[in-house]
N, C-alpha and C. Protein backbone atom coordinates (compact mmCIF):
# COMPACT_ATOMS: atom_id res chain seq x y z
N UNK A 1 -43.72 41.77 52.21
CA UNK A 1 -42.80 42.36 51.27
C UNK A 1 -42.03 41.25 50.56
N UNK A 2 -42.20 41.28 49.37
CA UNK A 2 -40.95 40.16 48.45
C UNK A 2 -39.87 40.41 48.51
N UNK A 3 -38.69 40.20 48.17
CA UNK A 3 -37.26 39.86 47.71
C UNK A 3 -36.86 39.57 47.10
N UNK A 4 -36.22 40.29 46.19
CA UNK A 4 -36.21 39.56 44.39
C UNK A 4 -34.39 39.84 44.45
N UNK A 5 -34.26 38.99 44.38
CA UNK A 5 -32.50 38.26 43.80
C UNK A 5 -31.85 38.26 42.35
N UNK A 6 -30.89 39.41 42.05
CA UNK A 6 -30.43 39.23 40.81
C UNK A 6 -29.08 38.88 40.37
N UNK A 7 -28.80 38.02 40.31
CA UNK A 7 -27.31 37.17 39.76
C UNK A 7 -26.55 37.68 38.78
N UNK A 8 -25.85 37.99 38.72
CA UNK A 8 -24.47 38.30 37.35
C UNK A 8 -23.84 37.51 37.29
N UNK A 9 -23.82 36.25 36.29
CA UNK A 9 -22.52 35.40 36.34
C UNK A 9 -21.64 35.79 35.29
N UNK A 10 -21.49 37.01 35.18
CA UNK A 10 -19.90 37.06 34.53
C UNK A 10 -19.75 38.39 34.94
N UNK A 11 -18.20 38.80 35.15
CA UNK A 11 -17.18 39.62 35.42
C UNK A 11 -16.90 40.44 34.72
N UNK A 12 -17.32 40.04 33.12
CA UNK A 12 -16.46 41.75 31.97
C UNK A 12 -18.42 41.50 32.04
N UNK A 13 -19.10 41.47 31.54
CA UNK A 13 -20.38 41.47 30.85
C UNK A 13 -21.41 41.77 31.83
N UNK A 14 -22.23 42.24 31.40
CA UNK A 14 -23.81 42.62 32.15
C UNK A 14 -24.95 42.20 31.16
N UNK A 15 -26.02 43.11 31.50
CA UNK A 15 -26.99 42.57 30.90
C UNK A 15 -27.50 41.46 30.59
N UNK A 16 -27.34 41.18 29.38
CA UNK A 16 -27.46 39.47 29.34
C UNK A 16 -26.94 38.05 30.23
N UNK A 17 -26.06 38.78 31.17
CA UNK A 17 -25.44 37.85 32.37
C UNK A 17 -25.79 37.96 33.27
N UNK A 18 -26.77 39.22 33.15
CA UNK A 18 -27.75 38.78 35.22
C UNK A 18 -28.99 38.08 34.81
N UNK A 19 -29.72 38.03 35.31
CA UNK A 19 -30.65 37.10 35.61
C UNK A 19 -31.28 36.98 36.88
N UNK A 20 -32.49 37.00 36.70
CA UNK A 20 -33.86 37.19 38.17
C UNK A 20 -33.30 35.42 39.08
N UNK A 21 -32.96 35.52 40.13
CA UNK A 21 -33.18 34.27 40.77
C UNK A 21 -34.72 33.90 40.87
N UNK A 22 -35.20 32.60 41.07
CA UNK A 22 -36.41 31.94 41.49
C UNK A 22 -36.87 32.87 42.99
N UNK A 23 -37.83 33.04 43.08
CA UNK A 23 -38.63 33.51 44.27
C UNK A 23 -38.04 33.23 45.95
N UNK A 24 -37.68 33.90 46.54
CA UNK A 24 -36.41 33.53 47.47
C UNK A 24 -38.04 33.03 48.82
N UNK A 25 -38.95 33.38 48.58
CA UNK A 25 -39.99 33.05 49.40
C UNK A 25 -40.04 33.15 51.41
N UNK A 26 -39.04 34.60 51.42
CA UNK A 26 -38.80 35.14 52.92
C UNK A 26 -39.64 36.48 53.21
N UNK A 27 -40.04 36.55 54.42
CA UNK A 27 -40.14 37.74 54.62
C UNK A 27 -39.80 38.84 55.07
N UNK A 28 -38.78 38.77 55.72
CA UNK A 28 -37.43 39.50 55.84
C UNK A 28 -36.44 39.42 54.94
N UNK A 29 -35.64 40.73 55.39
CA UNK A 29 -34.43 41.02 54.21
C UNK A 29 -33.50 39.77 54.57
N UNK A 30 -32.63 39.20 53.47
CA UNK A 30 -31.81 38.10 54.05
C UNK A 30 -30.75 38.46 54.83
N UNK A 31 -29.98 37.85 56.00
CA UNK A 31 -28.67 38.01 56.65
C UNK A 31 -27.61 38.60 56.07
N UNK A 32 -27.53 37.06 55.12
CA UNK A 32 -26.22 37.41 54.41
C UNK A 32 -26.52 36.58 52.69
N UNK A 33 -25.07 36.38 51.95
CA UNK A 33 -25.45 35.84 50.93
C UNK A 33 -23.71 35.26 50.24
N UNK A 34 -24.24 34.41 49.59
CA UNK A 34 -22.77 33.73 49.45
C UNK A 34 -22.85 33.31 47.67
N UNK A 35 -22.18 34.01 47.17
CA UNK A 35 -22.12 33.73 45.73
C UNK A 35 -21.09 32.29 45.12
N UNK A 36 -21.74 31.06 44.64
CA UNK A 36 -20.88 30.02 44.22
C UNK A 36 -20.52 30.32 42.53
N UNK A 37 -19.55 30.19 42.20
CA UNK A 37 -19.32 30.79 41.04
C UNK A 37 -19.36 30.15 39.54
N UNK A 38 -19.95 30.40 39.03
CA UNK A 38 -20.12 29.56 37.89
C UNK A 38 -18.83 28.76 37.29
N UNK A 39 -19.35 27.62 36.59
CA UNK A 39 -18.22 26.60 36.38
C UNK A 39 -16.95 27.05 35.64
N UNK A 40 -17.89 27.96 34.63
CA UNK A 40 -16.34 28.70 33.37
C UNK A 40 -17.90 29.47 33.09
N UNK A 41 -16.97 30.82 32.44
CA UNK A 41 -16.67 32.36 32.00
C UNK A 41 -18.47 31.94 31.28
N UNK A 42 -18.91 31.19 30.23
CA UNK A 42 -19.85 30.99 29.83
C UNK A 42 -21.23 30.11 30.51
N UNK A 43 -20.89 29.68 31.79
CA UNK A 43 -22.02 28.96 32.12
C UNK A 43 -23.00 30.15 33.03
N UNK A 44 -24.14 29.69 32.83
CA UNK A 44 -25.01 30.57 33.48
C UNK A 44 -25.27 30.18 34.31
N UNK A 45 -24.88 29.09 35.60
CA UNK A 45 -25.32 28.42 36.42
C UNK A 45 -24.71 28.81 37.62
N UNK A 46 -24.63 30.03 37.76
CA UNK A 46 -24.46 30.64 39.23
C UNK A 46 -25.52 30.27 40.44
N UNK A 47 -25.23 30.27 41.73
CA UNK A 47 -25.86 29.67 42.69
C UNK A 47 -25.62 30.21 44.44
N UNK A 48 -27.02 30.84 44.90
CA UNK A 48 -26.75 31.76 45.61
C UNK A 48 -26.96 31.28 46.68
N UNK A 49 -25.87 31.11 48.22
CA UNK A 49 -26.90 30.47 49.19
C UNK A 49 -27.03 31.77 50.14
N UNK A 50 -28.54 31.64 50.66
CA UNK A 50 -28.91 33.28 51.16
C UNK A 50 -28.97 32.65 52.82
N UNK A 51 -28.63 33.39 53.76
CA UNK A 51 -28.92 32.97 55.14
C UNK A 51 -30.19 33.97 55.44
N UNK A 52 -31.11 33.17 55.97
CA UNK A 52 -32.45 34.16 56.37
C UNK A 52 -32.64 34.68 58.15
N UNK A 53 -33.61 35.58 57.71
CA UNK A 53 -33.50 35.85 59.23
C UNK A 53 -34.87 34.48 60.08
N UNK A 54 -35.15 33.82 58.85
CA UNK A 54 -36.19 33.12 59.78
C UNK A 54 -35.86 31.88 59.84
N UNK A 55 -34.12 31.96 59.77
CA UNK A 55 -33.58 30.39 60.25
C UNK A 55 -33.03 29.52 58.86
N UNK A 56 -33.77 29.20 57.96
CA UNK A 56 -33.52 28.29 57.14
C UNK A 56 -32.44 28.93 55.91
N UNK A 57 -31.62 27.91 55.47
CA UNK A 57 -30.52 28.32 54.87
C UNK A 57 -30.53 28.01 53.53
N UNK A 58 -31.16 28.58 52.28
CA UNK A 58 -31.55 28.41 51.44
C UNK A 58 -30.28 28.55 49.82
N UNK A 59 -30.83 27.55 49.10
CA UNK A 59 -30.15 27.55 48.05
C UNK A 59 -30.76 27.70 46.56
N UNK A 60 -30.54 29.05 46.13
CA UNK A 60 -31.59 30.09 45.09
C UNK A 60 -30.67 29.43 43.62
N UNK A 61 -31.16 29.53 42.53
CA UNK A 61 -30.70 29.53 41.05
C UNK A 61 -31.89 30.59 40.55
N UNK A 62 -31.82 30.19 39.17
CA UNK A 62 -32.95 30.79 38.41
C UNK A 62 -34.02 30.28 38.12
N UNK A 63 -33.34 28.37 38.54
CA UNK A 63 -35.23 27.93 38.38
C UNK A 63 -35.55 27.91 39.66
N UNK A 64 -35.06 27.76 40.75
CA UNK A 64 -35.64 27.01 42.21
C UNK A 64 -35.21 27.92 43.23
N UNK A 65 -35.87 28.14 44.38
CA UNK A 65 -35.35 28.16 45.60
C UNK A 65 -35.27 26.67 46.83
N UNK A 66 -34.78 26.40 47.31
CA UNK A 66 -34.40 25.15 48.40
C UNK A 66 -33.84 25.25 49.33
N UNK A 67 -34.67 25.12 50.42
CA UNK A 67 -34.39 25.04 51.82
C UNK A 67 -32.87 23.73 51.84
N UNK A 68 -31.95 23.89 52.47
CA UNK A 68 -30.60 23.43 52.26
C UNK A 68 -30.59 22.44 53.84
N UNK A 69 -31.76 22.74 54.43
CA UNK A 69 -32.09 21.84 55.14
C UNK A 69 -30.76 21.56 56.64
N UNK A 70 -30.15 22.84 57.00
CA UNK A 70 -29.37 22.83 57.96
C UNK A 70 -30.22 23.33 59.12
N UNK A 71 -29.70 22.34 60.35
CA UNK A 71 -30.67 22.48 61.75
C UNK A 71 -30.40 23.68 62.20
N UNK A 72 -28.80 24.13 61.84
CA UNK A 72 -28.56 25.47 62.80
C UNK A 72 -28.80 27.05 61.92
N UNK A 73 -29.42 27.71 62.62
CA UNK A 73 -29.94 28.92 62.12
C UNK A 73 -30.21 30.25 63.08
N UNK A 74 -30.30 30.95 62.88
CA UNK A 74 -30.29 31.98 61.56
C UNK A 74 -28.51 32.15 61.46
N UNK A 75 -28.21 31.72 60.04
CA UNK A 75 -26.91 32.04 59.33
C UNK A 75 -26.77 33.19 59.34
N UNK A 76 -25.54 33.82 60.48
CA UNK A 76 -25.09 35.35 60.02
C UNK A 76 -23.75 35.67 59.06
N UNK A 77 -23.32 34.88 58.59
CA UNK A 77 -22.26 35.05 57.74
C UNK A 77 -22.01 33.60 57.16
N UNK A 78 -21.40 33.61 55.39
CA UNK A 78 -21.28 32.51 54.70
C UNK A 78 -20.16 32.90 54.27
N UNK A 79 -19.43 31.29 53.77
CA UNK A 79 -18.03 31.54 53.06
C UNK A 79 -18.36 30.55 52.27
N UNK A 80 -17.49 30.60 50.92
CA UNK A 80 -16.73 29.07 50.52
C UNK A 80 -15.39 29.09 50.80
N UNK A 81 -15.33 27.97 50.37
CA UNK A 81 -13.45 27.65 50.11
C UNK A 81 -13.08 28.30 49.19
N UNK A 82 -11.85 28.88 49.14
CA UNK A 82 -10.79 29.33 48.30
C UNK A 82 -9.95 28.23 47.62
C-alpha cells in the first residue's frame, strides 16, 4: 500500500498552497508527523518529518524523501521548538 503526503504551506489559502510531498516510500501508515513551517507566508518550502513504523525517521519536501538517519526508532511522537 502507498502513502501519499499532502502539505499546505499557508494558513488563509488552499489550493495552490498544498502540494503532493515526494514518495514517503513506507509500508505502513506513519506514527506520527511533525510539520516545520515555512520561512514566511509566501515560501513553499514546508518540510515534513514523518516517524515510521519501520524505524527510520524520515524527512519528506516535494522533491525528496530522506532517511534523517537517527539510530533510535520507531519515533512515536515529534515536536519542534517554540
Amino acid at each position: 500500500r502507498k502513502h501519499t503526503l499532502f502539505a499546505n504551506h499557508s494558513m488563509t489559502r488552499s489550493g495552490d498552497a498544498c502540494h503532493r510531498c515526494a514518495d514517503l516510500r513506507i509500508s505502513r501508515a506513519p506514527l506520527c508527523l511533525c510539520v516545520l513551517s515555512a520561512p514566511h507566508e509566501e515560501s513553499t518550502d514546508v518540510q515534513v518529518i514523518v516517524g515510521t513504523a519501520e524505524g527510520p525517521v524520515l524527512l519528506a519536501d516535494r522533491h525528496e524523501t530522506r532517511d534523517l538517519g537517527l539510530d533510535e526508532g520507531p519515533a512515536l511522537r515529534l515536536s519542534r521548538p517554540t
